[in-house]
N, C-alpha and C. Protein backbone atom coordinates (compact mmCIF):
# COMPACT_ATOMS: atom_id res chain seq x y z
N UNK A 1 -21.73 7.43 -150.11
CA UNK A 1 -21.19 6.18 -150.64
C UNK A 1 -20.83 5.26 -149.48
N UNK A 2 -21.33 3.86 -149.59
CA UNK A 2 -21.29 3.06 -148.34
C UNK A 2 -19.58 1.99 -148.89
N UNK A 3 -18.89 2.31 -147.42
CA UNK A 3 -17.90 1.85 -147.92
C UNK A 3 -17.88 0.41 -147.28
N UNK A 4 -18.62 -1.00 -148.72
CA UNK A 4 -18.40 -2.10 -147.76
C UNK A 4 -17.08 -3.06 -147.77
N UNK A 5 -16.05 -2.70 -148.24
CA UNK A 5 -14.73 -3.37 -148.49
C UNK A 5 -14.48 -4.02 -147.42
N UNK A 6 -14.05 -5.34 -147.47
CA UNK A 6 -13.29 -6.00 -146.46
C UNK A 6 -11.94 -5.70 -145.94
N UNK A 7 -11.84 -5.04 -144.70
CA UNK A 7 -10.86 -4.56 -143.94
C UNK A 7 -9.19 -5.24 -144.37
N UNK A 8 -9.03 -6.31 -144.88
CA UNK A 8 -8.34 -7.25 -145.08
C UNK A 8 -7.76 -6.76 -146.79
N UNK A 9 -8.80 -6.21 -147.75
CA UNK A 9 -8.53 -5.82 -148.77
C UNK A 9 -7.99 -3.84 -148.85
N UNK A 10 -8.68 -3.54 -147.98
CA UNK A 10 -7.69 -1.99 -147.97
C UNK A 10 -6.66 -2.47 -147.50
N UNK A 11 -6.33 -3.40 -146.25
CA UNK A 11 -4.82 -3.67 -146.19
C UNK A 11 -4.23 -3.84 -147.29
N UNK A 12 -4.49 -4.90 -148.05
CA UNK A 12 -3.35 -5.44 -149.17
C UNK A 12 -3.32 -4.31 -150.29
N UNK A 13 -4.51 -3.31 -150.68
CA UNK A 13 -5.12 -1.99 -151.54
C UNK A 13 -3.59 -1.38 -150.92
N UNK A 14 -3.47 -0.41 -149.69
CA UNK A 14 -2.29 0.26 -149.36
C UNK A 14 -0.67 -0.46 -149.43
N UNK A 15 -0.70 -1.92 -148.97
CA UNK A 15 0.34 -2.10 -149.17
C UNK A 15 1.35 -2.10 -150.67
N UNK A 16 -0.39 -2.56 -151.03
CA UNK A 16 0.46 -2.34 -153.10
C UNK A 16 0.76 -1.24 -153.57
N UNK A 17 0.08 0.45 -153.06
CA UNK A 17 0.07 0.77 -153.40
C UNK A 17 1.40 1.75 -152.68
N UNK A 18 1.41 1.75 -151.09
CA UNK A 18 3.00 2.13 -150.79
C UNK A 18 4.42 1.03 -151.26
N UNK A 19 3.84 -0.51 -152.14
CA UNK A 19 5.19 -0.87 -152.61
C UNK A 19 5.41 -0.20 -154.14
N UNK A 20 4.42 0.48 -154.86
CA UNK A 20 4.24 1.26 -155.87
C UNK A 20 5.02 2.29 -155.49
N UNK A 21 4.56 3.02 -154.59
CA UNK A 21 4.94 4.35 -154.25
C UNK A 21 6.75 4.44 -154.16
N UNK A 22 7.27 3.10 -153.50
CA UNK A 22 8.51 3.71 -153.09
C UNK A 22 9.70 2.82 -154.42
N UNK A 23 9.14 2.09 -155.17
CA UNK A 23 9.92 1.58 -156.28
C UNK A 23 9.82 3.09 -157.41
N UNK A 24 8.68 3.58 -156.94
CA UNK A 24 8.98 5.16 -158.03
C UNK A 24 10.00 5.72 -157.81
N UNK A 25 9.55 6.26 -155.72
CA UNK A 25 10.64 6.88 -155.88
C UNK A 25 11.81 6.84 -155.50
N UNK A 26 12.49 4.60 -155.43
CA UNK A 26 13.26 4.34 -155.64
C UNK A 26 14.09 4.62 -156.69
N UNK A 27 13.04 4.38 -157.82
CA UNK A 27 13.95 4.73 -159.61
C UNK A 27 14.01 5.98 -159.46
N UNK A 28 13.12 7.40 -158.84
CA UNK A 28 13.89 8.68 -159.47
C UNK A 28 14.82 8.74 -157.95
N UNK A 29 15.00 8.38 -157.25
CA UNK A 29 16.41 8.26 -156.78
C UNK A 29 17.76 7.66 -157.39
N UNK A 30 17.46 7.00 -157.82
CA UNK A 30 18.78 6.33 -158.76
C UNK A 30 18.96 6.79 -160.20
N UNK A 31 17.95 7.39 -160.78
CA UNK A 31 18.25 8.23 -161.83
C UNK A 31 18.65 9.36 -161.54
N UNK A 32 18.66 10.15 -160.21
CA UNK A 32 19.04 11.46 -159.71
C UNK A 32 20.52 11.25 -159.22
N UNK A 33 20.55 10.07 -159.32
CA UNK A 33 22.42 9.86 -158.77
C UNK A 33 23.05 9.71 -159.53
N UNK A 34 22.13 8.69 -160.99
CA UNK A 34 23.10 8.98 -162.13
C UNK A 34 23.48 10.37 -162.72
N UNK A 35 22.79 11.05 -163.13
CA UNK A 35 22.63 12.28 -163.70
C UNK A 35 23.57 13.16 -163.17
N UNK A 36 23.53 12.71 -161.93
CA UNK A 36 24.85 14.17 -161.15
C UNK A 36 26.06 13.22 -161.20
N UNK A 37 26.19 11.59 -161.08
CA UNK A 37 27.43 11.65 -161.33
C UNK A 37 28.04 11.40 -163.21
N UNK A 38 26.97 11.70 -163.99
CA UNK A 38 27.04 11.87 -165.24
C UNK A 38 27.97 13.39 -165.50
N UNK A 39 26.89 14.01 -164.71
CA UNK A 39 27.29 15.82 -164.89
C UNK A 39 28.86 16.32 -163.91
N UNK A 40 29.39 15.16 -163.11
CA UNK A 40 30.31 15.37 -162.89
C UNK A 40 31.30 14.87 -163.52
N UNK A 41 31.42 14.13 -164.64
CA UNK A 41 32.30 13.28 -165.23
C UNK A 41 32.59 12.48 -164.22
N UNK A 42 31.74 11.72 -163.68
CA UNK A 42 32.42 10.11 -163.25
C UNK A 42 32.44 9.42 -163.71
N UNK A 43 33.77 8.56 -163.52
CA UNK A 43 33.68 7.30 -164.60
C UNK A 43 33.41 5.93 -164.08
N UNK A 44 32.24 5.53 -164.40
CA UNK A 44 32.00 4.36 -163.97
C UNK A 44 32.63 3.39 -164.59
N UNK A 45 33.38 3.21 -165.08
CA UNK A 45 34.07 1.99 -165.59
C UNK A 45 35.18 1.84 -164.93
N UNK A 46 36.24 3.21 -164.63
CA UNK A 46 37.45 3.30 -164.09
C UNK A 46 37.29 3.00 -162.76
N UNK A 47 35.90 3.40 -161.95
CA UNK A 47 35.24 2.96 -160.46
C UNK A 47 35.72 1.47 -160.45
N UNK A 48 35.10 0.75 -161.64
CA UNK A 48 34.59 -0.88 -160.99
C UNK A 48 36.06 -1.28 -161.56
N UNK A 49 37.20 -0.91 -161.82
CA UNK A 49 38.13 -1.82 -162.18
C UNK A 49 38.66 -1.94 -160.61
């Protein structure tokens, strides 16, 4: 398979696809922080007063 892509388009191809990559595993980072401070009884309401 002849790869004729313009050098310019795998750039922008990877960048979309590592800003894909880290908004994933931005969200299961922040769902992994909720969950444990769920499972610890934190209270987020009593936090933000």
């Amino acid at each position: 398979m002849l790869d004729t892509t313009d050098p310019e388009d795998r750039q922008i191809r990877v960048i979309l696809i590592s800003a894909a990559a880290v908004a994933i595993l931005g969200l299961i980072a922040i769902a992994t922080v909720v969950a444990v401070m769920v499972s610890a009884n934190f209270n987020f309401l009593s936090w933000m007063e």
